[in-house]
Each structure stands twice: as structure tokens, then as C-alpha cells.
C-alpha atoms as a PDB file:
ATOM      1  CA  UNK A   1     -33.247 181.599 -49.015  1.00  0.00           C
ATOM      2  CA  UNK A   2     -33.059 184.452 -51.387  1.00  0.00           C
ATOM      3  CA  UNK A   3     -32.938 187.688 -49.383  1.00  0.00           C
ATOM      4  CA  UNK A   4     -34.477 189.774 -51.368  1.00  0.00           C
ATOM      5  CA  UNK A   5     -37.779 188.055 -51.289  1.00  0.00           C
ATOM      6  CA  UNK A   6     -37.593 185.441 -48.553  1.00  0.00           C
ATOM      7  CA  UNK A   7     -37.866 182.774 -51.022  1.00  0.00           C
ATOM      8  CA  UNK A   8     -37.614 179.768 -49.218  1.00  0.00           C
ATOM      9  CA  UNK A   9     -38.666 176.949 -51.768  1.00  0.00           C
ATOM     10  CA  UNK A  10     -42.203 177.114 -51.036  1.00  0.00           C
ATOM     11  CA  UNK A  11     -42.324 180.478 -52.663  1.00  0.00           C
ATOM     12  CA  UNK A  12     -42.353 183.997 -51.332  1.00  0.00           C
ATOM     13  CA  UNK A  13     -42.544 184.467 -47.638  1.00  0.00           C
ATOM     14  CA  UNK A  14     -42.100 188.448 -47.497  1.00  0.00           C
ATOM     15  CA  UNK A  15     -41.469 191.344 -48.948  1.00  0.00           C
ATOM     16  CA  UNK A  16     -39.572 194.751 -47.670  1.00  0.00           C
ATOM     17  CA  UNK A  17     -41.770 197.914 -48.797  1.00  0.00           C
ATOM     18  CA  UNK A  18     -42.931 201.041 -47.390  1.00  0.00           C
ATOM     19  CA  UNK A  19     -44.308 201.399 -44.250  1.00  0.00           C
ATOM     20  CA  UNK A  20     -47.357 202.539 -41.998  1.00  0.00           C
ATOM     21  CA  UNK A  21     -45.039 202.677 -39.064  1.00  0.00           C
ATOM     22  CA  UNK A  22     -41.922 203.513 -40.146  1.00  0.00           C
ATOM     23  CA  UNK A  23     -39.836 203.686 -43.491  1.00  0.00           C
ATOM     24  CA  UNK A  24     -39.145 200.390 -45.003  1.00  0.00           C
ATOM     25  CA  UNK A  25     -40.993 197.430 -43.536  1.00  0.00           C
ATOM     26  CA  UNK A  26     -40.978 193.564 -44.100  1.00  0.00           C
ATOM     27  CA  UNK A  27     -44.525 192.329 -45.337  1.00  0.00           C
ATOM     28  CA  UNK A  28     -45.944 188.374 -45.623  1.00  0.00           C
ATOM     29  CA  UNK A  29     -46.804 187.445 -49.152  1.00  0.00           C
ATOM     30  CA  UNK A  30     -48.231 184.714 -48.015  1.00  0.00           C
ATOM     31  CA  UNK A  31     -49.698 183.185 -45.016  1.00  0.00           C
ATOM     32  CA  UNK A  32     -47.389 182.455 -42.288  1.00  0.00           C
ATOM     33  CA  UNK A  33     -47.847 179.933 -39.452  1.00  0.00           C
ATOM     34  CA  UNK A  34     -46.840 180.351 -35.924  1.00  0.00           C
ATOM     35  CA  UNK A  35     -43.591 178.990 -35.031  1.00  0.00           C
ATOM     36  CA  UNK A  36     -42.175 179.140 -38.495  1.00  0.00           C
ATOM     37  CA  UNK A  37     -38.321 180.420 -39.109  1.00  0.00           C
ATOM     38  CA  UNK A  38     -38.846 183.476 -41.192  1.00  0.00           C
ATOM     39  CA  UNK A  39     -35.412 185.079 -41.300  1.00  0.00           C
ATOM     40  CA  UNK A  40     -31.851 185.339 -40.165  1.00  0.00           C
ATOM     41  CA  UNK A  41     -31.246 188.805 -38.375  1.00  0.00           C
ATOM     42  CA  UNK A  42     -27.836 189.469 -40.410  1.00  0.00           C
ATOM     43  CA  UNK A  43     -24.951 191.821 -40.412  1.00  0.00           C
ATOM     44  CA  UNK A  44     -21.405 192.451 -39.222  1.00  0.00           C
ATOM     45  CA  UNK A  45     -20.252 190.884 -35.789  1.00  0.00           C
ATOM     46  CA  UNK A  46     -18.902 194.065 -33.242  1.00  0.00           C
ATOM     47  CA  UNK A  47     -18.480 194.377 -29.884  1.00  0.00           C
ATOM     48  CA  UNK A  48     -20.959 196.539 -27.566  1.00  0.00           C
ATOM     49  CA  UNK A  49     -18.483 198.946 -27.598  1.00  0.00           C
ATOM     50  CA  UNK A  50     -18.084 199.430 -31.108  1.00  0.00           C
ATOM     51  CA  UNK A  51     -21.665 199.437 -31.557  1.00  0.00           C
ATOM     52  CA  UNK A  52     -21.940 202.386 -28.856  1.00  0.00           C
ATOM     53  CA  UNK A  53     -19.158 204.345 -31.159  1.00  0.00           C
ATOM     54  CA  UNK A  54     -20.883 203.570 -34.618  1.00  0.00           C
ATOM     55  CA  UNK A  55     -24.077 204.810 -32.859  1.00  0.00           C
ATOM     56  CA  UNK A  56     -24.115 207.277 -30.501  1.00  0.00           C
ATOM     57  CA  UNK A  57     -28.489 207.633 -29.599  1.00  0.00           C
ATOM     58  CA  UNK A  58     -28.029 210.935 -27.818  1.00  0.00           C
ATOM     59  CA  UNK A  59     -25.697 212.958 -30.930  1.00  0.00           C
ATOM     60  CA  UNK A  60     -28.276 211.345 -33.388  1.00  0.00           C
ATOM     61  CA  UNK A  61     -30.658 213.204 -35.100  1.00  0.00           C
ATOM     62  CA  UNK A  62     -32.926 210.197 -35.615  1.00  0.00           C
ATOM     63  CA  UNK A  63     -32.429 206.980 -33.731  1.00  0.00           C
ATOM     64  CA  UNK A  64     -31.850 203.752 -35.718  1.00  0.00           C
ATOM     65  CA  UNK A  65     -32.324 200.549 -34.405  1.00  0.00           C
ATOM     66  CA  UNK A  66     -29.629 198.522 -36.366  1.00  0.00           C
ATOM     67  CA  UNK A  67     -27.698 196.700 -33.505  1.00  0.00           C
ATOM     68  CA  UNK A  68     -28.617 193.250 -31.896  1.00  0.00           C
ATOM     69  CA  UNK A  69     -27.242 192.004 -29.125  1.00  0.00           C
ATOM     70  CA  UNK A  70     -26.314 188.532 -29.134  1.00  0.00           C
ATOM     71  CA  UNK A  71     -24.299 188.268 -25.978  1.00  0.00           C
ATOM     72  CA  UNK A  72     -22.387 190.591 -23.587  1.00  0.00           C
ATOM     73  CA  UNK A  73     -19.705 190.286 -26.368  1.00  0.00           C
ATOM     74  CA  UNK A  74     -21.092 190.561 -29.460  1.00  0.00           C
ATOM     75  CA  UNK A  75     -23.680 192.816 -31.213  1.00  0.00           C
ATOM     76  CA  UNK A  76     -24.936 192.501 -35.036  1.00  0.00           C
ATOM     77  CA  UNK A  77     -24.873 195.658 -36.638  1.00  0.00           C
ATOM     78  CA  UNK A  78     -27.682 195.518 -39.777  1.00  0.00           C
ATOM     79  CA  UNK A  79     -26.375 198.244 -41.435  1.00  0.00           C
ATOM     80  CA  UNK A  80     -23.258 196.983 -42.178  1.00  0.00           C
ATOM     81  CA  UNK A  81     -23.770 193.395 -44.773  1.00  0.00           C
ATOM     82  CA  UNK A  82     -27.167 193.440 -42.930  1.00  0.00           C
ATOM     83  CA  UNK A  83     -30.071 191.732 -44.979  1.00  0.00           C
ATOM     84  CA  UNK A  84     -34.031 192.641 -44.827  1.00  0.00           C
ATOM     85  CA  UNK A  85     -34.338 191.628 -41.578  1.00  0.00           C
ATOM     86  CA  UNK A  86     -33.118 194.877 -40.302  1.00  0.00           C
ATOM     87  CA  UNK A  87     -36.494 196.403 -41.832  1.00  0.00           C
ATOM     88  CA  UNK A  88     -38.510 194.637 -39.483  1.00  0.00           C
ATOM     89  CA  UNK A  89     -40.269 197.457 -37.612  1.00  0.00           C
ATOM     90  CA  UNK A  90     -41.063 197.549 -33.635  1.00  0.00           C
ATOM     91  CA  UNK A  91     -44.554 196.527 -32.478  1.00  0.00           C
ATOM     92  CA  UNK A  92     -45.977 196.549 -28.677  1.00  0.00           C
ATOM     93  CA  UNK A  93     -48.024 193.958 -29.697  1.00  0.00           C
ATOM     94  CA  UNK A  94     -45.720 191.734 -32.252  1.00  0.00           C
ATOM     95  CA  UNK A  95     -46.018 188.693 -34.895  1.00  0.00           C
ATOM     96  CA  UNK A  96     -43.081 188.028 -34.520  1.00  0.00           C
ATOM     97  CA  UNK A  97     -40.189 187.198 -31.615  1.00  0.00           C
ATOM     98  CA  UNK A  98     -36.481 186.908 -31.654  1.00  0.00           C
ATOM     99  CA  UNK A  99     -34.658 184.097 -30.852  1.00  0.00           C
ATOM    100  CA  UNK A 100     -30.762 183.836 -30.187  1.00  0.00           C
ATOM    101  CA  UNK A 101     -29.559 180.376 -31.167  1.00  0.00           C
ATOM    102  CA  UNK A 102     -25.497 179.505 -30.982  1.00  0.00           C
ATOM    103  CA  UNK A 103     -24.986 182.869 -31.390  1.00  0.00           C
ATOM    104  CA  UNK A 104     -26.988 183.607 -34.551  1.00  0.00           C
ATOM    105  CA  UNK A 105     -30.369 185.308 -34.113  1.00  0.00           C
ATOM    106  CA  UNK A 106     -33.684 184.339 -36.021  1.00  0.00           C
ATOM    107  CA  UNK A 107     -37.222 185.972 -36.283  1.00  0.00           C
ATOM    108  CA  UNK A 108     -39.806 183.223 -35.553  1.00  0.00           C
ATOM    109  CA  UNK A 109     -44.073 183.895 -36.374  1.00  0.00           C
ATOM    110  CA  UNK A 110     -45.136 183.986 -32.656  1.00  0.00           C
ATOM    111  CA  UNK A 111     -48.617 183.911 -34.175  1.00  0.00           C
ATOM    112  CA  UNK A 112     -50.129 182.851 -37.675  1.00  0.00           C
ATOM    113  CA  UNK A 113     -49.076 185.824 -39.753  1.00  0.00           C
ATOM    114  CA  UNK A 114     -52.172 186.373 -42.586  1.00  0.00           C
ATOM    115  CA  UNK A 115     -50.711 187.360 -45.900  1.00  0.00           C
ATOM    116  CA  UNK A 116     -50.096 191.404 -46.108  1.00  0.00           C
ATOM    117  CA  UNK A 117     -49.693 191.759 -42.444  1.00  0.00           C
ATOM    118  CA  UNK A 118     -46.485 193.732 -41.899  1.00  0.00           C
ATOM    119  CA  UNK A 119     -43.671 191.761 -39.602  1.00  0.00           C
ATOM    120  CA  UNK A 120     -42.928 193.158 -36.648  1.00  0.00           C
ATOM    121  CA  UNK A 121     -41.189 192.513 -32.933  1.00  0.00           C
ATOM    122  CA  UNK A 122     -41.053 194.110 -30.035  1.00  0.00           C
ATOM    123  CA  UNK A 123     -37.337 195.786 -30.295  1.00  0.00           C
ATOM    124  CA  UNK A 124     -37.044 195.409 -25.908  1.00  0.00           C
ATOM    125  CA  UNK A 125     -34.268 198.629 -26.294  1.00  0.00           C
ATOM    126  CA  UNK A 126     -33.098 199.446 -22.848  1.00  0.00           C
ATOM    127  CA  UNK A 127     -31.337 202.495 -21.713  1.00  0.00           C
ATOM    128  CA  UNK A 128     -28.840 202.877 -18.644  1.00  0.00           C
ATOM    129  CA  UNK A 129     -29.237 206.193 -16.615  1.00  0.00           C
ATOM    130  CA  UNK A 130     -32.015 208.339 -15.467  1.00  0.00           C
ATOM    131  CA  UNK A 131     -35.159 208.289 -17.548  1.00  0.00           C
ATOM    132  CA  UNK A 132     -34.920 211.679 -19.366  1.00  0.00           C
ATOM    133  CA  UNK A 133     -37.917 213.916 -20.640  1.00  0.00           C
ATOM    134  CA  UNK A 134     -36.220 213.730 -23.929  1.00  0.00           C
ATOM    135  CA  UNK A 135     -36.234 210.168 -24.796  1.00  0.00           C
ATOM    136  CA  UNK A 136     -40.371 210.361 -24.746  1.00  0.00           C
ATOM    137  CA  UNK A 137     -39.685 212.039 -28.160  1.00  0.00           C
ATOM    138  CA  UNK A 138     -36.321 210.081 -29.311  1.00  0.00           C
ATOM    139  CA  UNK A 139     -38.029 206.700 -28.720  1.00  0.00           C
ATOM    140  CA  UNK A 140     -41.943 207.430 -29.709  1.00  0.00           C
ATOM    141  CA  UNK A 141     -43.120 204.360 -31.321  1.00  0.00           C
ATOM    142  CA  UNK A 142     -45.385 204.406 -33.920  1.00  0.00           C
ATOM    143  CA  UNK A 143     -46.705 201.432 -33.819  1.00  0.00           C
ATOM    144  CA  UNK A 144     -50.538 202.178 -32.951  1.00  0.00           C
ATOM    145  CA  UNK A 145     -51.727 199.257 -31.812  1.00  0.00           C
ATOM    146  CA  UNK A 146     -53.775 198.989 -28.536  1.00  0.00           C
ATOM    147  CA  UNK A 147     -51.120 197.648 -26.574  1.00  0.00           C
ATOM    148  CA  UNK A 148     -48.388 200.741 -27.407  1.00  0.00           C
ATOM    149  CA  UNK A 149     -46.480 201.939 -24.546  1.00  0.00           C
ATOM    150  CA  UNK A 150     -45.681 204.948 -26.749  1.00  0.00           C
ATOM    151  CA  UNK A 151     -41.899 204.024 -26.405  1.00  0.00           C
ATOM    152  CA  UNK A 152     -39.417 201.798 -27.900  1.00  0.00           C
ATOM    153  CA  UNK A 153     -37.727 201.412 -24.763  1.00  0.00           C
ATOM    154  CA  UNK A 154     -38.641 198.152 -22.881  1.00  0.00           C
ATOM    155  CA  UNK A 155     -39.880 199.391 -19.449  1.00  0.00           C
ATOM    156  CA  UNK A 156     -39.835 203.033 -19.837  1.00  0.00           C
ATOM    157  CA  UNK A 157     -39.900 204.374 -16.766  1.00  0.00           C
ATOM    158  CA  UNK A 158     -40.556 208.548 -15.837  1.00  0.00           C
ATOM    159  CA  UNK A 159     -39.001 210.023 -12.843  1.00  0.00           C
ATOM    160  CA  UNK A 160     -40.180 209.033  -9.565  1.00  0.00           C
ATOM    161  CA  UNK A 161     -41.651 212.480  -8.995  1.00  0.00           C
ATOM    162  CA  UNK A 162     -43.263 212.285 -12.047  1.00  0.00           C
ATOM    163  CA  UNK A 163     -45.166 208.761 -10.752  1.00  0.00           C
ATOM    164  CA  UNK A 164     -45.651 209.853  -7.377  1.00  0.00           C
ATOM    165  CA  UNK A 165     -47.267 213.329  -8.756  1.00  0.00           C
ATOM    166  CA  UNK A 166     -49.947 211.396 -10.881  1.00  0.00           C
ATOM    167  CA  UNK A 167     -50.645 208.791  -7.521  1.00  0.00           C
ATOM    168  CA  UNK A 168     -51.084 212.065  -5.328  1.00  0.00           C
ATOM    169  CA  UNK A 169     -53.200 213.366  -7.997  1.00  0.00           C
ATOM    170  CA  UNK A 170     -55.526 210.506  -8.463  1.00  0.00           C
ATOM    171  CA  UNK A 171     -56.026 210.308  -4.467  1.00  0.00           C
ATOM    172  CA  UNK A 172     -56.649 214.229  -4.203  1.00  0.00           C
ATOM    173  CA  UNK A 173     -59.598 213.214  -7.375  1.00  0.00           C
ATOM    174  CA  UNK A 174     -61.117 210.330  -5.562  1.00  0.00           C
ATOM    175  CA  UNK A 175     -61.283 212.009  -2.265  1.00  0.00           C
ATOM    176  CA  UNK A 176     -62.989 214.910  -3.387  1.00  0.00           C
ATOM    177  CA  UNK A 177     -65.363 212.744  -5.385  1.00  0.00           C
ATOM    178  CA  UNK A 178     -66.085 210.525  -2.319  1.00  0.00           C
ATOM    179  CA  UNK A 179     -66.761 213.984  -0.106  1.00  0.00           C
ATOM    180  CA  UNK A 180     -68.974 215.218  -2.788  1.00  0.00           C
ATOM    181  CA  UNK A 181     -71.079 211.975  -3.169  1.00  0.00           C
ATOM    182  CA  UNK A 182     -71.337 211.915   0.532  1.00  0.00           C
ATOM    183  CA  UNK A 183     -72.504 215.170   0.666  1.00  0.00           C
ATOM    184  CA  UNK A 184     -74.969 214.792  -2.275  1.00  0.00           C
ATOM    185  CA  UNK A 185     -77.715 212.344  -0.379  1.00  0.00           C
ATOM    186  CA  UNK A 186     -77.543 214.636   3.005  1.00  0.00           C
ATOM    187  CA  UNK A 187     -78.313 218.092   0.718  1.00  0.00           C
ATOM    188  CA  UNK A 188     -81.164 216.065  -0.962  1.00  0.00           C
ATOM    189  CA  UNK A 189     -82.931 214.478   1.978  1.00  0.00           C
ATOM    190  CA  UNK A 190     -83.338 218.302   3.896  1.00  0.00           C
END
């Protein structure tokens, strides 16, 4: 398969262009049925620990997504002898799904892809540590589609207080309504 164009034999598959989302994306020229092998994620073999050096999310000025972890061991990084598939953007709602296979990892249609849709998976990045205010703005996704989180991050989660504030909050709100529409009928009837 040609990387440049995903030609697979049976002509064109996709295409890496500009982006709605985000900078470069990978695009179907053609129509593209669920379950097919679309591409090989590619690009130098590291360990987590390298990857963590090469990449450091919090000293970045913009995060990129270019690792994939295989195993505890191993991590791909794209942007070293990576191919197209590291253009693949994040969706909440993907086309697409990745699938770790004897240590290489493919992206497989999860759906039938019509031709011009942009490819996309859901990235699943997880972060250790205390969910901080800043990472709302560090991992915003852009993906707009009606089942965005608003992160990258796979469960974000805010502080406990945070949660707890917007539970008290929505009690406080349906308590007073429930006093005020028992109220209403009494006022009206005198």
C-alpha cells in the first residue's frame, strides 16, 4: 500500500489534507466499508519512558498526540518514520477504531465510511494524577460532534468538589422549584 495515498490495489482509499478539526487530517476518496483494514499506525518502536522524555504534555506549548501504546513496553512514536496514519484526528464519536494485533496496530472502518468523510478515532488519552483546571484547555477537542466530551482525555474527570458543587446545586434548583409550584395552586385558589 502506497502511503501517500492509501493505494491499496483497488485504488485510492484516503487522502491526508487540511482539516476542520485539526491541522492535517486523513480523508476517504472513496467509500469505505465497515470492518475494512485501512492503515498501519507506523513509526519508531520506544519504550513508555522514552516516549514520556520525547514528550513532555505539561512543558509543551501544544500537545501532540504522536505516541501509541502497544503494550506496557512499547509505544510507537508517529513522528519519528511515522506514515499518514498519525494524521488521523480524534473524534468522540469515531469511523474508525484501533486495533493492536501481534504488536502492530491497525485502524479498522468501525462503520461504512462515505467518500470525503474525514477518518477519525477516539484517541482514549489518559492522564495519571489529579484532574487539573488546566488540562480543560490543553486537551479541548475539537471535534464537534454531538457526542464531544470537550476533552481528549478518555474519562475526564473534574475534582470531586467540583461534581459535588454542581449535585448540591441542582438539588438547591429543584427544591426551590418544587416549593414554588406547591405554593402556586394554594395562592391561586384564595
Amino acid at each position: 500500500m502506497s502511503e501517500k495515498n492509501g493505494n491499496n490495489g483497488n485504488g485510492r482509499a484516503w487522502v491526508v489534507r487540511k482539516s476542520p478539526i485539526a491541522g492535517r487530517g486523513v480523508f476517504a476518496l472513496r467509500d469505505i466499508p465497515k470492518g475494512t483494514r485501512i492503515i498501519e499506525y507506523r513509526g519508531e518502536r520506544i519504550s513508555p519512558d522514552e516516549g514520556d522524555e520525547r514528550y513532555d504534555d505539561d512543558s509543551m506549548e501544544h500537545v501532540h498526540t504522536l505516541l501509541f501504546n502497544v503494550d506496557e513496553e512499547t509505544v510507537i512514536d508517529g513522528g519519528v518514520r511515522g506514515n499518514a496514519a498519525r494524521f488521523i484526528n480524534h473524534s468522540c464519536d469515531p469511523n474508525c477504531q484501533s486495533v493492536v494485533e501481534d504488536g502492530r496496530v491497525f485502524i479498522d472502518a468501525l462503520k461504512h465510511i462515505p467518500e470525503g468523510t474525514e477518518l477519525t478515532y477516539d484517541y482514549h488519552l489518559v492522564r495519571t494524577g489529579r484532574f487539573r483546571a488546566e488540562w480543560r484547555e490543553r486537551y479541548a477537542c475539537r471535534c464537534g460532534t454531538r457526542r464531544c466530551r470537550g476533552l481528549l482525555l478518555d474519562s475526564p474527570r473534574p475534582p470531586k468538589r467540583a461534581r459535588r458543587a454542581k449535585r448540591v446545586a441542582k438539588r438547591v434548583a429543584k427544591r426551590a422549584a418544587r416549593r414554588t409550584t406547591r405554593r402556586a395552586p394554594a395562592r391561586a385558589s384564595r
